[in-house]
C-alpha atoms as a PDB file:
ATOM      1  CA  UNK A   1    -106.852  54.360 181.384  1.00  0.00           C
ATOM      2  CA  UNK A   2    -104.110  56.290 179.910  1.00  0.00           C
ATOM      3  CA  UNK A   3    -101.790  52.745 179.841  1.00  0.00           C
ATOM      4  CA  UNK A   4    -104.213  51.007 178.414  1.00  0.00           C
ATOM      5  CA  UNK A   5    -104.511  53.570 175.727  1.00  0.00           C
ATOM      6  CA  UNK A   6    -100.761  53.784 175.335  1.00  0.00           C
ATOM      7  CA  UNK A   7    -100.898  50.121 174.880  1.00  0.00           C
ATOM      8  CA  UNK A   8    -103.627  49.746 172.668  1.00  0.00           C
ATOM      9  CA  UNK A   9    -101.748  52.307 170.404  1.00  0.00           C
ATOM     10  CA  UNK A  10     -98.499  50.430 170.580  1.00  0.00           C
ATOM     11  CA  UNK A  11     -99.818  47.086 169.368  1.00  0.00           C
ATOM     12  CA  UNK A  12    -101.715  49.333 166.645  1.00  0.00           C
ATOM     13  CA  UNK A  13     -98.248  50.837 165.405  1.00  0.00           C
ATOM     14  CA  UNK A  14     -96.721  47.569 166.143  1.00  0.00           C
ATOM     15  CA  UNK A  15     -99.055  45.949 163.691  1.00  0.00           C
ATOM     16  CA  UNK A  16     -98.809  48.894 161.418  1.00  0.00           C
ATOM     17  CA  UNK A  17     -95.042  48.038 160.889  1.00  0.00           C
ATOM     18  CA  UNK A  18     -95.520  44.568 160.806  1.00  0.00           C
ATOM     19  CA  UNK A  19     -97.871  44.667 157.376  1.00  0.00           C
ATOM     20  CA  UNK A  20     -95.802  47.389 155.822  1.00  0.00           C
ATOM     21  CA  UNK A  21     -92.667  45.257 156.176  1.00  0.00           C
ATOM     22  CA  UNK A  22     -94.792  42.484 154.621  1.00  0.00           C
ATOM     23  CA  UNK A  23     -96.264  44.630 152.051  1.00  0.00           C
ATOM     24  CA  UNK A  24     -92.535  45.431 150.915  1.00  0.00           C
ATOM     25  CA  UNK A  25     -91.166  42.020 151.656  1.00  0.00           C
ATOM     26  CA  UNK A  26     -93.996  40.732 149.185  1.00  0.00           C
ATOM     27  CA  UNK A  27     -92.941  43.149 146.558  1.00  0.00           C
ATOM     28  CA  UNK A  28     -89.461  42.906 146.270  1.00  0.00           C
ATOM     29  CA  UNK A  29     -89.673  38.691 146.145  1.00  0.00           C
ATOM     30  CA  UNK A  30     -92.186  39.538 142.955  1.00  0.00           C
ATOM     31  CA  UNK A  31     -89.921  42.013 141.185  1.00  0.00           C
ATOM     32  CA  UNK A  32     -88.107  39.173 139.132  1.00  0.00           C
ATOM     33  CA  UNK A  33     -88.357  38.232 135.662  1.00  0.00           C
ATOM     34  CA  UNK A  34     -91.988  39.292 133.961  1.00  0.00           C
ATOM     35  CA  UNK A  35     -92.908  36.839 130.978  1.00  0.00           C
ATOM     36  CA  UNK A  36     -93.948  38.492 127.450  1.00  0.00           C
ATOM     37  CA  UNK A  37     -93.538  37.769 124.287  1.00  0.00           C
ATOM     38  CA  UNK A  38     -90.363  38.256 123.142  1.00  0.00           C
ATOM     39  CA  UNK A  39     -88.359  37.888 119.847  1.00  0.00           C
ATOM     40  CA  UNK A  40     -84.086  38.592 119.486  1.00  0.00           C
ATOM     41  CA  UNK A  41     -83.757  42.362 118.320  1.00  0.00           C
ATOM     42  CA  UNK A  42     -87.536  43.058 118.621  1.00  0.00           C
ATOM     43  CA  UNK A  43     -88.942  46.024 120.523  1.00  0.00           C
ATOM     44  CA  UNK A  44     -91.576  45.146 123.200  1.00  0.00           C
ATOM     45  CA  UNK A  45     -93.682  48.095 120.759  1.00  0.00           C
ATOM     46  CA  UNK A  46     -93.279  45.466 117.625  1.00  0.00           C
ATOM     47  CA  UNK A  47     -94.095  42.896 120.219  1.00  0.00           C
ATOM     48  CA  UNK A  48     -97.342  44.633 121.177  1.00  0.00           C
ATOM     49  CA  UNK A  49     -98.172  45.305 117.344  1.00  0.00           C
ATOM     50  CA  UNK A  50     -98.207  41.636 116.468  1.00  0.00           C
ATOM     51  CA  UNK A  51     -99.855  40.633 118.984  1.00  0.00           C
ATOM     52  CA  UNK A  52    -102.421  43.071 118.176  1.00  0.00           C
ATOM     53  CA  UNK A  53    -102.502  41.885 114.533  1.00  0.00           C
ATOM     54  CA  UNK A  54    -102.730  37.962 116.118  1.00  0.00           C
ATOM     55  CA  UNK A  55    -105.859  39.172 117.881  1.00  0.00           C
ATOM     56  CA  UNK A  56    -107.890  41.166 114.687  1.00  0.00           C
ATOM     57  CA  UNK A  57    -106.884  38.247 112.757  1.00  0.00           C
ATOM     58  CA  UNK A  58    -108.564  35.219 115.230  1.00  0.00           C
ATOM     59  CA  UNK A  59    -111.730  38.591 115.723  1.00  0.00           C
ATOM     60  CA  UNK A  60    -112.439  38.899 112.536  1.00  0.00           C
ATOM     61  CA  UNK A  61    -112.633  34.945 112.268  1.00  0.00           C
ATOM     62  CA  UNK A  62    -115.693  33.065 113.646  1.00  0.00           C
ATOM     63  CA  UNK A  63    -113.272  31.488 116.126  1.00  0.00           C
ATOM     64  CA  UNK A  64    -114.875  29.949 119.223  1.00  0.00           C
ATOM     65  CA  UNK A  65    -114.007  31.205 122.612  1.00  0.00           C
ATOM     66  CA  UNK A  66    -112.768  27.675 123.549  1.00  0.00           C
ATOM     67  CA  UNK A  67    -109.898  28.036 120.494  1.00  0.00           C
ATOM     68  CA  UNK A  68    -108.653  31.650 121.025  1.00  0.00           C
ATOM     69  CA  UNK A  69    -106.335  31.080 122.833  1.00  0.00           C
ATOM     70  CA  UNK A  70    -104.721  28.160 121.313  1.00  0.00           C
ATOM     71  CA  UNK A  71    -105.208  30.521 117.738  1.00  0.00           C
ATOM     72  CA  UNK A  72    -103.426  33.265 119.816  1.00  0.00           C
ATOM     73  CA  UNK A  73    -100.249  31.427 121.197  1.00  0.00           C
ATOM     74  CA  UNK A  74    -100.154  29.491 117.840  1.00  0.00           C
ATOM     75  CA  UNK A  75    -100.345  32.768 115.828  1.00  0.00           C
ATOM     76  CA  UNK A  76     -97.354  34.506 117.962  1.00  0.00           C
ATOM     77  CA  UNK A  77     -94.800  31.475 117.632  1.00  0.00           C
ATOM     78  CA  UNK A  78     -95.226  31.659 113.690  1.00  0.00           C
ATOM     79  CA  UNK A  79     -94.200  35.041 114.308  1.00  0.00           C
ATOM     80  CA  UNK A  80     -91.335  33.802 115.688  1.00  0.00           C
ATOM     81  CA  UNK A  81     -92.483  35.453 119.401  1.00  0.00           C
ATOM     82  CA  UNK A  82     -91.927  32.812 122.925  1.00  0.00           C
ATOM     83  CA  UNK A  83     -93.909  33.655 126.002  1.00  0.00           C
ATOM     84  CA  UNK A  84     -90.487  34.221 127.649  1.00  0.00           C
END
């Protein structure tokens, strides 16, 4: 009784590594480049600001929900912003 305990406890640890070494082997391959929207000498703050502007602009609009996000992207690249 006491093996099989000892075993049963072993494959529980064992699998207990084995998804924490995934877990961190999952989060270092998604560490790389995150996409925004970005513009040369521009603050991520500015970025944020326009953005937030794009958004009250298409809101205050009788835009359908279908064209939003067209209106959105659209509005950002006038701005001079890429999804980068």
């Amino acid at each position: 009784m006491i093996k099989q305990t000892y075993a049963n406890s072993a494959n529980k640890a064992k699998k207990g590594l084995f998804f924490i070494v995934l877990a961190f082997f999952l989060v270092s391959c998604g560490g790389g480049h995150q996409y925004a929207w970005r513009k040369a000498g521009v603050p991520a703050s500015v970025a944020a600001d326009v953005a937030s502007e794009c958004r009250y602009q298409i809101g205050v609009n009788k835009i359908s929900n279908s064209e939003r996000k067209q209106l959105f992207v659209d509005c950002m690249q006038g701005k001079g912003f890429r999804w980068r």
